[in-house]
Each structure stands twice: as structure tokens, then as C-alpha cells.
Protein backbone atom coordinates (compact mmCIF):
# COMPACT_ATOMS: atom_id res chain seq x y z
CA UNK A 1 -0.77 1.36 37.61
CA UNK A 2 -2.17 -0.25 34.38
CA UNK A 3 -2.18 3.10 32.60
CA UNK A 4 1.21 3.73 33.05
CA UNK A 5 2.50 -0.03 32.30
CA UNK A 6 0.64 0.90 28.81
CA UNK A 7 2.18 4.30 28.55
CA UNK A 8 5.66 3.00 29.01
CA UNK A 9 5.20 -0.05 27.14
CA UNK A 10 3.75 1.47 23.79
CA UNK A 11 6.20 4.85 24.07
CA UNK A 12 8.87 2.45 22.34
CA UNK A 13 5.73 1.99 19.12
CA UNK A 14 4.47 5.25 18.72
CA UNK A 15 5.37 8.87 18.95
CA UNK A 16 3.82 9.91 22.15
CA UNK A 17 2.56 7.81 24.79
CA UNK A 18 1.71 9.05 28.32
CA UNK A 19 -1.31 8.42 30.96
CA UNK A 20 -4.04 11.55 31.73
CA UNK A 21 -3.54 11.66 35.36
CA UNK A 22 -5.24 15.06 35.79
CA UNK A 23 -8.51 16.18 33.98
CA UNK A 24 -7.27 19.48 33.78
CA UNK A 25 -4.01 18.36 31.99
CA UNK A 26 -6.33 16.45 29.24
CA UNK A 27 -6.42 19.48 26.60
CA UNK A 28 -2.62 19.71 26.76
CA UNK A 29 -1.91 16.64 26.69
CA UNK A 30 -4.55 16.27 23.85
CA UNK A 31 -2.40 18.99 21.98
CA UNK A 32 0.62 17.77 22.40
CA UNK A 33 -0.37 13.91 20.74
CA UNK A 34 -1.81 15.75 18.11
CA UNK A 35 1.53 17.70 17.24
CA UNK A 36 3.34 14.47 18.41
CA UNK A 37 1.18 12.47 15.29
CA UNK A 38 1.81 15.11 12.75
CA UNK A 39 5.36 15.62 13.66
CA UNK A 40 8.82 14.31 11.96
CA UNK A 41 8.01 11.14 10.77
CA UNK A 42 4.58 11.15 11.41
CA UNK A 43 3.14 8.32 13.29
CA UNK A 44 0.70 7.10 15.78
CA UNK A 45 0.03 8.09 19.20
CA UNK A 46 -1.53 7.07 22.26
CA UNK A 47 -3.45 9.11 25.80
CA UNK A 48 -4.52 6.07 28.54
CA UNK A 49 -7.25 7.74 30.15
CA UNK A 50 -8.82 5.73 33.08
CA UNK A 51 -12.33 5.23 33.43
CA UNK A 52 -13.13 8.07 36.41
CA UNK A 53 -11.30 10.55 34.33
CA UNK A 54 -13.81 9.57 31.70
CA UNK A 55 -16.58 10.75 33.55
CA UNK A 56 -15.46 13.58 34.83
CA UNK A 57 -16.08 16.82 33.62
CA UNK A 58 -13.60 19.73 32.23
CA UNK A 59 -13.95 23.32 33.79
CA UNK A 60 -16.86 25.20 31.53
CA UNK A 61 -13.62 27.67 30.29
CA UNK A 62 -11.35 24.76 29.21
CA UNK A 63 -9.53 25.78 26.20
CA UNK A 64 -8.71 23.27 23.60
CA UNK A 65 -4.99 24.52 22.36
CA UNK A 66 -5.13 24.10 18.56
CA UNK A 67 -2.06 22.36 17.20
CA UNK A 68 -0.91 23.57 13.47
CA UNK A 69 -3.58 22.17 10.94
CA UNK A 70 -0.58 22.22 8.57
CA UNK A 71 2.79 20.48 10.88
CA UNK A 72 6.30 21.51 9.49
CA UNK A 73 7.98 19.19 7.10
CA UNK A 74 11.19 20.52 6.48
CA UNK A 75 13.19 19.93 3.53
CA UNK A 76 16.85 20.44 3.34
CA UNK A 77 16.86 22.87 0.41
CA UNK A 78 20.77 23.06 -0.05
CA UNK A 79 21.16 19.27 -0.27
CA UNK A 80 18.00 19.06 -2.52
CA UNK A 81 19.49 21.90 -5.05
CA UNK A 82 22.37 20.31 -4.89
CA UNK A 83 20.93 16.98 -6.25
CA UNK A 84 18.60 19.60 -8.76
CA UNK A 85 21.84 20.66 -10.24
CA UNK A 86 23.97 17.68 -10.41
CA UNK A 87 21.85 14.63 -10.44
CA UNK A 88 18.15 15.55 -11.77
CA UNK A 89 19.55 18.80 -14.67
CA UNK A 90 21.10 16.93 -16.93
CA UNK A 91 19.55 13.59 -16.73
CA UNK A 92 17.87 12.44 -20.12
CA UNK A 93 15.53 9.53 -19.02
CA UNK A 94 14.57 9.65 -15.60
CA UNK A 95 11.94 7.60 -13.75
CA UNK A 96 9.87 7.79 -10.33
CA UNK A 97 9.66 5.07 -7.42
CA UNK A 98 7.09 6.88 -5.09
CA UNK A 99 6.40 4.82 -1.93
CA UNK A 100 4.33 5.47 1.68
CA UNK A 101 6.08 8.85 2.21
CA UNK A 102 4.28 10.21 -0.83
CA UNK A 103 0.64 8.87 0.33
CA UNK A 104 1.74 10.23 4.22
CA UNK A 105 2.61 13.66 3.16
CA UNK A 106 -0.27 14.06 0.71
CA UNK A 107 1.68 14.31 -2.18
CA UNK A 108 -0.40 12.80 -4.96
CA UNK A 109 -0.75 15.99 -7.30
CA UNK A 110 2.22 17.53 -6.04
CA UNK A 111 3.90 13.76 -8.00
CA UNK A 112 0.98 14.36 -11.02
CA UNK A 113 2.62 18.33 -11.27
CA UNK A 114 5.99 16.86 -11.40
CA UNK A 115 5.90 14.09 -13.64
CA UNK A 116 3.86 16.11 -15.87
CA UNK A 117 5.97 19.45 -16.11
CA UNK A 118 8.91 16.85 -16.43
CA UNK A 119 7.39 14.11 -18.24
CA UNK A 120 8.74 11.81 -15.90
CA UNK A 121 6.85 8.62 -15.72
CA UNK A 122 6.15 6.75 -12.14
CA UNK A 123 6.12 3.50 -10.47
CA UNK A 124 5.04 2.98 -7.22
CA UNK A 125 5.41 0.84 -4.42
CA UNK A 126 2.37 -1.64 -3.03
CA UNK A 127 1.85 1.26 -0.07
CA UNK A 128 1.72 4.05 -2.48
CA UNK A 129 -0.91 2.01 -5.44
CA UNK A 130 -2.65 4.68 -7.12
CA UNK A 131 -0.65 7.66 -5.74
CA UNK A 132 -0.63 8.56 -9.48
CA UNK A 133 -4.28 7.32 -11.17
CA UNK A 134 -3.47 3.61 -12.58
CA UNK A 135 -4.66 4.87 -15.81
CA UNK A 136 -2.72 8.40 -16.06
CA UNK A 137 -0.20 8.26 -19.33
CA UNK A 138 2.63 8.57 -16.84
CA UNK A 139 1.95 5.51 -14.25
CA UNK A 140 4.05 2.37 -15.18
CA UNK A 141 2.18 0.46 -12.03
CA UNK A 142 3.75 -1.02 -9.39
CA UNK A 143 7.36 -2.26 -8.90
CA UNK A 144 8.80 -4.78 -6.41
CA UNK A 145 7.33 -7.90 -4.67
CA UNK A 146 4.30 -8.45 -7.30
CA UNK A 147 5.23 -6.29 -9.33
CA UNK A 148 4.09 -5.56 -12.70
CA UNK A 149 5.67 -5.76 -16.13
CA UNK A 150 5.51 -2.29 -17.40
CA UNK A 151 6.87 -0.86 -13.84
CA UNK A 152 9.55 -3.84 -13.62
CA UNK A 153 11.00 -3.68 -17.49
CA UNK A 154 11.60 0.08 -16.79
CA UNK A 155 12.99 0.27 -14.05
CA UNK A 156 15.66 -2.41 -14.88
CA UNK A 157 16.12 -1.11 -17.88
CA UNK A 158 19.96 -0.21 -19.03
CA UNK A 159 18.23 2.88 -20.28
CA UNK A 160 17.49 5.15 -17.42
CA UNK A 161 19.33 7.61 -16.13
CA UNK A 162 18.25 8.68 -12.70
CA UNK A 163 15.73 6.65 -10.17
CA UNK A 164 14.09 9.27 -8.25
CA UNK A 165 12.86 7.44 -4.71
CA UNK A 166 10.34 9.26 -2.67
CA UNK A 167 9.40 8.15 0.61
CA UNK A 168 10.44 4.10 0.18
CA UNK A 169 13.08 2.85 2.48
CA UNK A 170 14.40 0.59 -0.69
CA UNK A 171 13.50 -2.99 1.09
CA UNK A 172 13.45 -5.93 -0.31
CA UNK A 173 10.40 -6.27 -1.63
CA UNK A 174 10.23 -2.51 -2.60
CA UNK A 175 13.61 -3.55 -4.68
CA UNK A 176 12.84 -6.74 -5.54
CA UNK A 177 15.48 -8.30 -3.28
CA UNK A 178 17.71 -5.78 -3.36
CA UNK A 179 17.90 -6.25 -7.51
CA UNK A 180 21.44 -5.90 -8.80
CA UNK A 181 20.03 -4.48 -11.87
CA UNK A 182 18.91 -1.44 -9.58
CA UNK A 183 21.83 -1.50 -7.57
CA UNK A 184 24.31 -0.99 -10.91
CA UNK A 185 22.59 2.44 -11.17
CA UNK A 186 25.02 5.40 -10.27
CA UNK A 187 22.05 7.89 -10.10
CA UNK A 188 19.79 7.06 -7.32
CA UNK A 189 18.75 9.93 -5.71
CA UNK A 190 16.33 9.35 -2.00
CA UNK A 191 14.15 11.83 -0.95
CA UNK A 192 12.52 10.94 2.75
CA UNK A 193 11.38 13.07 5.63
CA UNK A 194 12.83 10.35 8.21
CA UNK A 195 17.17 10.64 8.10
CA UNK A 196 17.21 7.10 9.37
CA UNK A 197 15.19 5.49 5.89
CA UNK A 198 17.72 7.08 3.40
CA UNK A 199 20.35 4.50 2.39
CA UNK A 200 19.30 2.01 5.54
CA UNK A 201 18.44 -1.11 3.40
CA UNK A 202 19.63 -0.79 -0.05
CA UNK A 203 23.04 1.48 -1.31
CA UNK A 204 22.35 4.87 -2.75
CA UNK A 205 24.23 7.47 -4.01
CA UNK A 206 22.32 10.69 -3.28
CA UNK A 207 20.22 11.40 -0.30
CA UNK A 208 18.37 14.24 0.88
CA UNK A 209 15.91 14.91 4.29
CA UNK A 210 12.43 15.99 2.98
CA UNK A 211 8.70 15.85 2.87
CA UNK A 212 7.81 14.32 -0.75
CA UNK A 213 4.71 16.70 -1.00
CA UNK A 214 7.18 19.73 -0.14
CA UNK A 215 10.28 18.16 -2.18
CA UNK A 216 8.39 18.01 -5.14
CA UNK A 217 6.84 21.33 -5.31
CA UNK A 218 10.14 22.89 -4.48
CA UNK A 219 11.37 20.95 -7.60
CA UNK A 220 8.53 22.26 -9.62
CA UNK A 221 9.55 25.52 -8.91
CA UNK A 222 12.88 24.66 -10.19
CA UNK A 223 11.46 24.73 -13.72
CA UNK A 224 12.66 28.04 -14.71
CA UNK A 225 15.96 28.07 -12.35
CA UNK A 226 18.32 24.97 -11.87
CA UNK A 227 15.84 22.17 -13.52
CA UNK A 228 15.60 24.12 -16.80
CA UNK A 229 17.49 22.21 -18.56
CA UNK A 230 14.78 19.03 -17.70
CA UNK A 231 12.05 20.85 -18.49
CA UNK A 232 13.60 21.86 -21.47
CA UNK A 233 14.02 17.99 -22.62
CA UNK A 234 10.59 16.89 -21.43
CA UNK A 235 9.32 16.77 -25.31
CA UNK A 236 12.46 14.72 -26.04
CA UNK A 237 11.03 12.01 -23.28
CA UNK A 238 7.90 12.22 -24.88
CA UNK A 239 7.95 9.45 -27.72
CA UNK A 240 9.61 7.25 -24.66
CA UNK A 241 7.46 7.07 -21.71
CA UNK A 242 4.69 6.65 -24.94
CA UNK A 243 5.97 3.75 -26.26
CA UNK A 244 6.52 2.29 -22.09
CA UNK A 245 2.79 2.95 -21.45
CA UNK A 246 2.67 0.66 -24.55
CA UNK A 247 4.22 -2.14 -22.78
CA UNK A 248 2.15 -5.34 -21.15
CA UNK A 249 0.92 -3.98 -18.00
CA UNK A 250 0.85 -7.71 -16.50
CA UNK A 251 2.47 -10.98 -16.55
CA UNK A 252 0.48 -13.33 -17.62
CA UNK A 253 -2.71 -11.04 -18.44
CA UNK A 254 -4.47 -13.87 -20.45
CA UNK A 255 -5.59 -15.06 -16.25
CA UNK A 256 -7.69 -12.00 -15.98
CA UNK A 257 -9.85 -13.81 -18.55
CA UNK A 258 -9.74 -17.39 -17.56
CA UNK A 259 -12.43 -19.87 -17.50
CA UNK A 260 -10.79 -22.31 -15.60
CA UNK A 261 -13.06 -23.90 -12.37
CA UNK A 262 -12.27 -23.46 -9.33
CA UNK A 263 -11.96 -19.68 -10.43
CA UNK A 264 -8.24 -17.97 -10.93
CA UNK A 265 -7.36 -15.71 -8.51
CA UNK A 266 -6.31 -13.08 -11.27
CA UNK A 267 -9.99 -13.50 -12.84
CA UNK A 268 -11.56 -12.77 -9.08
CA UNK A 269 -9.41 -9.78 -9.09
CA UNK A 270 -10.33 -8.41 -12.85
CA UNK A 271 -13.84 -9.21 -12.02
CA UNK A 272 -14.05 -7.38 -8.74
CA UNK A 273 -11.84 -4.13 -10.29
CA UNK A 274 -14.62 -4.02 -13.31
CA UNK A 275 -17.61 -4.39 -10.65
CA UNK A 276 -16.48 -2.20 -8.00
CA UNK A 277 -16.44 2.10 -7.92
CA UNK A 278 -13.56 3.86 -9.41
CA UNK A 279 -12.47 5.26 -6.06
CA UNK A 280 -12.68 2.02 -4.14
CA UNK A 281 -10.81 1.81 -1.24
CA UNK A 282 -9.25 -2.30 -0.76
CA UNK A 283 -8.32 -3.52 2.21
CA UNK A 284 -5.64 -6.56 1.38
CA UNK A 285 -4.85 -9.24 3.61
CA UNK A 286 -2.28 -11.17 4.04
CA UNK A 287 -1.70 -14.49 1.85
CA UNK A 288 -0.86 -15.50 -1.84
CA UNK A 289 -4.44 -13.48 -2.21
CA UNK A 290 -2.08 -10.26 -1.52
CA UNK A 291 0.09 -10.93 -4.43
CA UNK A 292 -2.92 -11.35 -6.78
CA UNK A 293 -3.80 -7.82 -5.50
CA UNK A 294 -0.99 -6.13 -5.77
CA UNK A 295 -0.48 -7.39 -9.19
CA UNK A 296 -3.80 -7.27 -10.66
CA UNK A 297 -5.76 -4.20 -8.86
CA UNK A 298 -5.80 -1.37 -10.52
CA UNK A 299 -5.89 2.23 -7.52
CA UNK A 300 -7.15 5.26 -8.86
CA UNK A 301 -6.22 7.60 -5.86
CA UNK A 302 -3.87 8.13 -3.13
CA UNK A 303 -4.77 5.58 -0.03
CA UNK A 304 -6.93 3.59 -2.50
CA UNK A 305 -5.37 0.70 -1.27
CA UNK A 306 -4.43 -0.73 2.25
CA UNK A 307 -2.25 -3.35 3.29
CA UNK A 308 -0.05 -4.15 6.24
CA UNK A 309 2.64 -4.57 4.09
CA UNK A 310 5.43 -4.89 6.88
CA UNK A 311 3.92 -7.42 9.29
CA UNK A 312 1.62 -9.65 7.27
CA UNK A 313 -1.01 -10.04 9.86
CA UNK A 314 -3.44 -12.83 8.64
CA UNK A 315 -7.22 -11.17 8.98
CA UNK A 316 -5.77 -7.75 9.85
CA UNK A 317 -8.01 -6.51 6.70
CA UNK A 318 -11.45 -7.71 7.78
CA UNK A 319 -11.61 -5.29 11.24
CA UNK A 320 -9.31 -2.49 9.35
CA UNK A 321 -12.07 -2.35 6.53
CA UNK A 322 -14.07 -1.90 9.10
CA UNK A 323 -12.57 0.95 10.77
CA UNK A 324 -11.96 2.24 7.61
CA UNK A 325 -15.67 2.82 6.54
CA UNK A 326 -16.83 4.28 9.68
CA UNK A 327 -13.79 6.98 8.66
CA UNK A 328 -15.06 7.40 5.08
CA UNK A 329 -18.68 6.21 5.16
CA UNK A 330 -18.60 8.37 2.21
CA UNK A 331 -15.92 5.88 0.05
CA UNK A 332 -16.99 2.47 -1.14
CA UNK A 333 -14.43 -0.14 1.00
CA UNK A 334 -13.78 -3.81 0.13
CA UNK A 335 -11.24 -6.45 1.41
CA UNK A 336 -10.19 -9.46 -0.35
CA UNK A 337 -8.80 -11.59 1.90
CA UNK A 338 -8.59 -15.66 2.27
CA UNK A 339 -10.05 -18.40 4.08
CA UNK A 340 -6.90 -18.98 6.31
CA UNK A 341 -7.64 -15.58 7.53
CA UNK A 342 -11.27 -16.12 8.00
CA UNK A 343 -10.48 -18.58 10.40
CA UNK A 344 -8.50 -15.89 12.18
CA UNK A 345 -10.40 -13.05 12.05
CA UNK A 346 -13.82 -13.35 10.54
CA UNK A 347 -15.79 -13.19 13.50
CA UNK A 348 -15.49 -9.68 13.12
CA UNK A 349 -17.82 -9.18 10.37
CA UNK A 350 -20.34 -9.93 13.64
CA UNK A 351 -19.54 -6.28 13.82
CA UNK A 352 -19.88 -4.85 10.67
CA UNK A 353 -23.26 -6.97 10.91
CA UNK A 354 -24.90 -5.43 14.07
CA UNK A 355 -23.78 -1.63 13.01
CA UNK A 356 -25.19 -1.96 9.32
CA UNK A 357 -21.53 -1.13 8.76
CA UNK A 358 -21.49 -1.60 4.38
CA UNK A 359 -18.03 -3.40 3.74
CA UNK A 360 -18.00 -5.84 0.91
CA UNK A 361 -15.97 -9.05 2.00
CA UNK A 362 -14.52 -11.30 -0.97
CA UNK A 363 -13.25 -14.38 0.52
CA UNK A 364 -10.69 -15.91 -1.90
CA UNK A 365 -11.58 -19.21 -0.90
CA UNK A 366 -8.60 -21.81 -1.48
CA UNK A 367 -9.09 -24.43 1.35
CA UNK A 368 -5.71 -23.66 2.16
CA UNK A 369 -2.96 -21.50 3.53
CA UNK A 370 -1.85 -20.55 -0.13
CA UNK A 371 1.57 -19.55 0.27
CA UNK A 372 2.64 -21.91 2.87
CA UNK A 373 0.96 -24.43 0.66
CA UNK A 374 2.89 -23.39 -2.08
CA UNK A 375 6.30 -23.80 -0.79
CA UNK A 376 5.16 -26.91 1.11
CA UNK A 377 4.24 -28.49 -1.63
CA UNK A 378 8.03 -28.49 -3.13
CA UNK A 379 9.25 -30.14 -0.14
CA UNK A 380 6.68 -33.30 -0.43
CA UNK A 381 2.91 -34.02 -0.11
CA UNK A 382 2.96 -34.53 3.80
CA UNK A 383 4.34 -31.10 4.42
CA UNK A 384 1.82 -29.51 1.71
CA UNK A 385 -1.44 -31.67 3.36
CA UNK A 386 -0.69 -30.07 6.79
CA UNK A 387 -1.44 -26.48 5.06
CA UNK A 388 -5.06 -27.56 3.64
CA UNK A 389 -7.80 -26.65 5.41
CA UNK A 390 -11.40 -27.89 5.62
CA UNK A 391 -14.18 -26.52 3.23
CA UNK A 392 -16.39 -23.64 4.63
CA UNK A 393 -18.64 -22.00 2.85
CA UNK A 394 -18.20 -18.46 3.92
CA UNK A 395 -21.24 -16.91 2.81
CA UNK A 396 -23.18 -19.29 5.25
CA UNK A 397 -20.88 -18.15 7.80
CA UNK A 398 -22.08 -14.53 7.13
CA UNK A 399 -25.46 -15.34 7.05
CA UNK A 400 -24.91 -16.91 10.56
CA UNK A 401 -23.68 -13.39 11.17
CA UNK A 402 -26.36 -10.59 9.92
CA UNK A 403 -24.37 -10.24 7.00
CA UNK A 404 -25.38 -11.11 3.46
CA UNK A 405 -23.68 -12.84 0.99
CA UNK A 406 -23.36 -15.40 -1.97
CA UNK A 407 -20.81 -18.44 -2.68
CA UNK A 408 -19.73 -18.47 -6.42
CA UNK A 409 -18.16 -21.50 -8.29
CA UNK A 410 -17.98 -20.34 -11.49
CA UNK A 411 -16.02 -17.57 -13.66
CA UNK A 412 -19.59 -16.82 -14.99
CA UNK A 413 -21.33 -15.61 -12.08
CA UNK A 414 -18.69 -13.29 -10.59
CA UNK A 415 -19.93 -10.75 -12.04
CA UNK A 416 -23.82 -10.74 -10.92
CA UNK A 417 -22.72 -11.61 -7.40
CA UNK A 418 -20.39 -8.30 -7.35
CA UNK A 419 -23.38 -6.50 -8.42
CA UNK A 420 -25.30 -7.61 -5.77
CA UNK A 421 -22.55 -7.03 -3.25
CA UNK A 422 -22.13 -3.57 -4.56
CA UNK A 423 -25.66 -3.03 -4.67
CA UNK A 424 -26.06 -4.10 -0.48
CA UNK A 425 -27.25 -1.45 2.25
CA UNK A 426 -24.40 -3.64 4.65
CA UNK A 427 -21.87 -5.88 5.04
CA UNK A 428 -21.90 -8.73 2.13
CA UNK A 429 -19.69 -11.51 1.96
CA UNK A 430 -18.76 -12.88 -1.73
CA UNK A 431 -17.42 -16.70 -0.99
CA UNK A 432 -15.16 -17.20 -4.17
CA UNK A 433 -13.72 -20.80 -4.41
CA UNK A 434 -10.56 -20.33 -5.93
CA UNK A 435 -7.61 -22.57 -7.09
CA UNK A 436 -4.87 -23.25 -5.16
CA UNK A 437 -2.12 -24.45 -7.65
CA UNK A 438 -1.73 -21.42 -9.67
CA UNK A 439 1.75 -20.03 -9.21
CA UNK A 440 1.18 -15.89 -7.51
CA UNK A 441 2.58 -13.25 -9.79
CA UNK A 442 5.81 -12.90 -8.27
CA UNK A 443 8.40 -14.66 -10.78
CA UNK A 444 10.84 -11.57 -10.59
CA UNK A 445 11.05 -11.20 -7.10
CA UNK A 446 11.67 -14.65 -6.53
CA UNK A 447 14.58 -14.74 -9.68
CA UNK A 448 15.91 -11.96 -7.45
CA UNK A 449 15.75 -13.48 -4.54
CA UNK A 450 17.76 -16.41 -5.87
CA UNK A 451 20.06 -14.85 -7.15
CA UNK A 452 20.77 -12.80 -4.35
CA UNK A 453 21.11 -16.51 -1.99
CA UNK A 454 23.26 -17.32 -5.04
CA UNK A 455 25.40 -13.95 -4.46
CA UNK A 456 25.89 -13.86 -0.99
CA UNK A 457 26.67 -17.93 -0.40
CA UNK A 458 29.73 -18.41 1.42
């Protein structure tokens, strides 16, 4: 019975759920999860198999029924020429959000074709970082919650004409609470495979059901048909989405070179982005560390960064990284994450230890919960002592493990210790004592936020 308590229970998280009761029902079962996980939205899915099933063995002609490598993502193509014609035609400066749905559906050069043909220039979301390369001439960087400058002054500007949103459900932190500046637009037009995201959280005036990768190749193809006239006017956008790229990429970029001791968070960041491969992949926990990340890494390709964005699950990084370079033993992976989570989760690097598993653990190392500590500290110094936490030195704690690793003080010798992380045959964890005090990289969202309290008070 404690197969089928877990089938029923996770059917209401994923898109399939159901208990192999019957070894001969396996492949079909096994076929149907797989078209279940591919499906409209994709998602997760889940088989209990009990333990004598496990054993068992399949009939020598079991056949393995092959579900479509390539699963149907429709897109409405009357709503979306529709939107060609009177929304995206005639526009003169339009921009790109692209969020999750665009890394889901495989969509990065299907947004590179676009924006290029176009000359459309592209923000993304913290899900989608480096969808578009960080340092193509058309990514602004990322908007919303830690958001950068160049991504945030664009999209708020009184200047654009269209918002194209592909595969974000507009939250609040992809809209920086729901801006009002954003909201004033009369040309927002959502493109999203799952009906329920479009227009759920934020208001929007034009909607239509479709895979990004798909949507945006059918709009390339609209070049010489209904989108002529914006391919027509991409030279005009030229000297504009130059002069954008031109813009300060980051608030506050004079952190990424800081001296100060205990280190900044923004110089552990700049440090680790200059030491670490191009096509890193960075697994980012949860914490005021998060914002530094999303603010100060730069991605270079689709998936080149993963957070649980939606949940905030302290330490969720440290097994996911895991996970994640058993998948791709061929990509370099790192986390960042923070002490608080550590305390949560690190054991788990006992893994990585005993499987040589090479994941390269940077420990922004606060002695605190740093965004609890942050707002505690505005209420009084009682409330911000209960979120400081007692000095480990995590490296030790690695070493304890089978890992290796180093504990760094000073701006100075960041960039030897990443070196030697990079340089490891396993797991390595880089203890980097950080300051607590500095304010995260979120002044926007938080002006937003305020002003939306200020908005809606009765």
C-alpha cells in the first residue's frame, strides 16, 4: 500500500504518477511517463516500483514502446499572426523578456535568430540567465528581483514600444513587483505553452498559447510575410540597442573590485566568473548570496545557471550540483551557496566526497542568515543577534569529509584558491568569509515593492 499512498499523493506535483503493479505493464507504463514529461507543460514524473518488481525479470521479447524524441508543442498560429500583424509589424522599438519557457523548450538560438533578424535586444529572467550569451550585442542581462541596470533602464523606459514575454508568468520578482512602469505599457504581448501562465499574475494585453522555441521560428519565418515591415526597420534599431549595450551593466560595479576585508560578496562573485570555464554551469542557493548571483554572474548558455527560484530551499544547491554533474560530467558545475545553508545541507558533500564526484563548493561565508539578518537588523539589535550564527570554517568541514578545500580572508587570494578549486580531480570547497552589512543588489525591486504597499494601502 505504500506505493500507491506515493502515487496518489505526488499525482497532484507532477504530470504522471502511478505504481508498477505488473512487470509486464513496466514498458508501458515507462512510455507513457516519458510522453507524460515531455507533454503540455512539460514537467516531472514519477513510476513507484516496489522492490520484488525490481528483481524480477521482463520476458526476453519485451518491447520498449518509443515515445516521440521530438513531443508536440503546439502553437496557436491564428492568435500568433494576429499579434504578428497588429502588435509586433509596426512596432519601432521593441524589446525581449525571455523566461523558463525559453530554456524548457530549447529555444536559445531560435531567441539568437530572432533578435538578430529583428534586432531586437533581450532581457531575461533569473531562470532563463544566459539563454542569449551574456556577452552577445543584443543581451541587456537580467531584469526583475536583482536585476541589472542595463536590463532594468530599458525595460522601464518611456521609449519602447512592445515587451515581447516568452515563457515568464510575469511574477513579482520577474516584474519587479508588479512595476507600474511595466504595467503603463499598452503593448505587452505573452507567448507561453501553458494557457493558465498568460495574464495569471500581472495584466497583459495580448496573449497567445505556444512553445517559445516553435513561436519564434514561426515569427522568423514571418520575415518576408506579415513581419516585413520589422525586418524592414531593424537598421533603424540599430544605433539604439548600440548605444543600450553602452549602458552600466551593474549597480554599483565599483564592488566587483573591492578591497574591503571580510571580502564583498560582489568581488567573490567577479572573482569566481573570471576563474571559472566559460560554460560553467552554477548552482545558486538560496540567501542574500542568490541576489549577488543573479546580479553579478555573468551565463553564457541556456541552463548555465540553476536556482530554485520559486521555493527558496536553503542548501537545495549543494545535492542539486551534485546531481547535476553526474548528468553532465562533461560541464564544469559550481554552487555558491552560504553558511546558513551549510548547516542545512552540507553533509552532502560526504557524497560528492566518496564518488570523486568534481563539484566546486564556494561557501559565502557570512556567520549569518544574510537576509533575515538584514531586515532584522532594522527592527533592533536583539532581533538581528538571533540571525548570527557561530564561525565554521568550512573548508575544515570538507576536509572532515574527503573533500578538499581552502578558507580565504582576503580579496587577494581569491583568485589562486579558484585556481586550485578549478584545477581539483573532486569535490573542493572554497570557504570565503564574507561581509554581512553590505546592502544585496536589489534597490529597484524593493522601490517597487514599496510603492506597490504604498498603492494598494487601504
Amino acid at each position: 500500500m505504500e506505493g500507491t499512498r506515493d502515487s496518489s499523493y505526488l499525482r497532484t506535483a507532477t504530470n504522471f504518477s502511478e505504481e508498477v503493479e505488473l512487470i509486464s505493464q513496466f514498458p508501458r507504463q515507462l512510455a507513457a511517463a516519458l510522453r507524460a514529461m515531455g507533454g503540455v507543460p512539460p514537467g516531472p514524473v514519477h513510476l513507484s516500483f516496489p522492490t520484488d518488481l525490481q528483481e524480477a525479470e521482463l520476458p526476453a521479447d519485451t518491447a520498449f514502446p518509443s515515445p516521440s524524441a521530438e513531443p508536440s508543442r503546439p502553437v496557436d498560429v491564428a492568435a500568433l499572426l494576429r499579434a504578428a500583424r497588429g502588435v509586433l509589424a509596426g512596432a519601432g522599438k521593441v524589446a525581449i523578456l525571455a523566461g523558463r519557457g525559453c530554456v524548457a523548450s530549447g529555444a536559445g538560438e531560435a531567441l539568437r535568430a530572432f533578435a538578430e533578424r529583428y534586432e531586437v535586444p533581450v532581457a531575461t529572467t533569473f531562470a532563463a540567465k544566459g539563454v542569449l550569451p551574456y556577452d552577445h550585442r543584443l543581451c541587456l542581462g537580467m531584469f526583475g528581483y536583482s536585476g541589472t541596470n542595463r536590463a532594468i533602464t530599458t525595460l522601464l523606459g518611456g521609449d519602447l514600444d512592445v515587451l515581447l514575454v516568452l515563457g515568464s508568468s510575469m511574477n513579482l520578482r520577474d516584474t519587479l513587483y508588479w512595476s507600474r512602469e511595466l504595467a503603463a505599457r499598452t503593448q505587452i504581448l505573452q507567448v507561453d505553452i501553458d494557457p493558465t501562465m498568460l495574464g495569471r499574475d500581472y495584466p497583459v494585453q495580448h496573449t497567445v498559447v505556444g512553445d517559445c522555441q516553435q513561436t519564434l521560428e514561426q515569427l522568423c519565418g514571418y520575415a518576408e510575410g506579415p513581419l516585413r515591415p520589422l525586418a524592414d526597420s531593424a537598421s533603424a534599431r540599430r544605433a539604439w540597442t548600440a548605444r543600450l549595450k553602452e549602458l552600466p551593466a551593474h549597480f554599483d560595479s565599483d564592488k566587483m573590485t573591492s578591497d574591503a576585508t571580510p571580502i564583498h560578496p560582489a568581488r567573490l562573485i567577479a572573482e569566481m566568473r573570471r576563474a571559472l570555464p566559460r560554460e560553467t554551469i552554477l548552482f545558486v542557493d538560496s540567501g542574500a548570496h542568490r541576489a549577488f548571483a543573479g546580479h553579478y554572474w555573468e551565463s553564457f548558455g541556456p541552463g548555465g545557471v540553476r536556482s530554485a527560484t520559486n521555493l527558496g530551499p536553503m542548501g537545495w544547491a549543494i545535492p542539486a550540483a551534485i546531481g547535476g554533474k553526474l548528468a553532465r560530467p562533461d560541464m564544469p558545475v559550481a554552487v555558491i551557496t552560504g553558511d546558513g545553508c551549510m548547516r542545512m545541507h552540507g553533509m552532502e558533500i560526504a557524497t560528492a566526497a566518496r564518488y570523486r564526484v568534481p563539484v566546486i563548493f564556494v561557501v559565502s561565508n557570512n556567520s549569518a542568515l544574510g537576509n533575515v539578518y538584514l531586515r532584522a537588523r532594522k527592527a533592533n539589535a536583539g532581533a538581528a543577534e538571533m540571525t548570527l550564527l557561530p564561525e565554521v570554517d568550512w573548508a575544515a568541514f570538507g576536509r572532515v569529509l574527503g573533500a578538499d578545500g581552502a578558507r580565504v580572508e582576503a580579496p587577494k587570494d581569491l583568485a589562486a584558491a579558484l585556481q586550485a578549486a578549478v584545477e581539483a580531480r573532486g569535490p573542493y570547497v572554497l570557504d570565503v568569509v564574507t561581509q554581512r552589512d553590505c546592502l544585496t543588489p536589489v534597490t529597484p525591486y524593493n522601490t517597487m515593492a514599496a510603492e506597490y504597499a504604498y498603492a494598494h494601502h487601504d
